[in-house]
Protein backbone atom coordinates (compact mmCIF):
# COMPACT_ATOMS: atom_id res chain seq x y z
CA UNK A 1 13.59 -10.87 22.37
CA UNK A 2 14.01 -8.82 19.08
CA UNK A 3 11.53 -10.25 16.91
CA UNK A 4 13.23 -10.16 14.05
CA UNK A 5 14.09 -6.39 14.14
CA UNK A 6 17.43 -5.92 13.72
CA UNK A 7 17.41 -5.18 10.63
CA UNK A 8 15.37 -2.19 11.50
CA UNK A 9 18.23 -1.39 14.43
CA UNK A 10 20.89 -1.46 11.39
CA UNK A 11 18.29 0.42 9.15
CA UNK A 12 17.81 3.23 11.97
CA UNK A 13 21.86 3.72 12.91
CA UNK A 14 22.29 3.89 9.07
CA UNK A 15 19.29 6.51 8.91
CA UNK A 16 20.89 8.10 11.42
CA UNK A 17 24.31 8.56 10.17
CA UNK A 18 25.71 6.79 12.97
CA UNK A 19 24.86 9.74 14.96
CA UNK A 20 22.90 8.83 18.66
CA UNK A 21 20.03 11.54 18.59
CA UNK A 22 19.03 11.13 14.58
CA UNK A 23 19.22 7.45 15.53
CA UNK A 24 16.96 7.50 18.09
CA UNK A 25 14.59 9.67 16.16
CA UNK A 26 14.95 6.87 13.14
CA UNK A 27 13.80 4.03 16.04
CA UNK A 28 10.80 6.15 17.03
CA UNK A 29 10.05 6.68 13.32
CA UNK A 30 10.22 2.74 12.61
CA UNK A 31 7.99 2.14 16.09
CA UNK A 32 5.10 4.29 15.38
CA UNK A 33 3.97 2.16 12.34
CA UNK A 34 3.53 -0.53 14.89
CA UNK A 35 0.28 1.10 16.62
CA UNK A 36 -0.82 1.84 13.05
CA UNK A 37 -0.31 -2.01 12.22
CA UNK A 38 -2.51 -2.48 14.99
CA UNK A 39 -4.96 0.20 15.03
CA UNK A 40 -5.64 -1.24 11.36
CA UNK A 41 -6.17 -4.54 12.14
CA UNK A 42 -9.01 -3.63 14.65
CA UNK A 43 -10.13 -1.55 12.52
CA UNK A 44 -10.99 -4.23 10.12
CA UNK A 45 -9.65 -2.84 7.03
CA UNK A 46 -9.33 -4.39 3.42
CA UNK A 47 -5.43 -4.18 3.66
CA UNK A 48 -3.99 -7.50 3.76
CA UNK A 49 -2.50 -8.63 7.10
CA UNK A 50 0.64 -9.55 5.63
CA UNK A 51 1.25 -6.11 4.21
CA UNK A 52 0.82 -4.35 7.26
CA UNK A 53 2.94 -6.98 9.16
CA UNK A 54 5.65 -6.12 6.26
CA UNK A 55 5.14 -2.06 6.64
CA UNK A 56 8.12 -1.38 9.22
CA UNK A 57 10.66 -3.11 7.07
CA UNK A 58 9.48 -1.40 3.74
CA UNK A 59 9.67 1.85 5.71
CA UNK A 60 13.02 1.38 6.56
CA UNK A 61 14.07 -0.12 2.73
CA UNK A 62 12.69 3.04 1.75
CA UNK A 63 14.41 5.72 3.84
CA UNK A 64 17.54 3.16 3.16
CA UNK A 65 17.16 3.90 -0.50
CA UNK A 66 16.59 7.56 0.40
CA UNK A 67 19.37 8.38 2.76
CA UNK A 68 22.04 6.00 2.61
CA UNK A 69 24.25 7.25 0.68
CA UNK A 70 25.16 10.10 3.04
CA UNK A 71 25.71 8.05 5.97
CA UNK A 72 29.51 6.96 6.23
CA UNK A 73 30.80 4.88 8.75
CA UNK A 74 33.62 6.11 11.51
CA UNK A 75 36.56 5.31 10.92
CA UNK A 76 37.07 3.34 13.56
CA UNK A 77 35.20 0.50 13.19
CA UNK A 78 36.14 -2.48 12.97
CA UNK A 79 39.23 -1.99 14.47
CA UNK A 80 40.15 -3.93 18.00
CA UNK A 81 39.88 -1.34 20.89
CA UNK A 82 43.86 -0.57 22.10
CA UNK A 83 43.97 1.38 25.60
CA UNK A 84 46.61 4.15 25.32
């Protein structure tokens, strides 16, 4: 089950200029708010829940808005796979 995070999976290839390693990187970057969101919560703190539930996805609009305009897509894609 994805949980609703595949937007982050589209957010991380993008960060990663469709590139395997940097997109990897992007997924581990995305996952380690997760222990934060719940470190915080046992923590007690006086940031709203809902914010911290929210704090992946405005990670990834952020780095989005940061680094998405150098990522290009092959230009393969969306083509049918032909065997030669």
């Amino acid at each position: 089950m994805s949980q609703g995070r595949g937007f982050l999976a589209l957010a991380a290839l993008l960060f990663g200029t469709w590139r395997v390693w940097p997109a990897v990187a992007a997924c581990l970057l995305f996952s380690l708010v997760d222990p934060l969101l719940l470190r915080m919560q046992i923590l007690d703190s006086a940031v709203p829940h809902e914010l911290l539930i929210a704090l992946p996805y405005l990670l990834a609009v952020l780095a989005l808005a940061t680094f998405v305009g150098r990522a290009a897509a092959p230009a393969v894609i969306g083509r049918p796979f032909a065997r030669q």
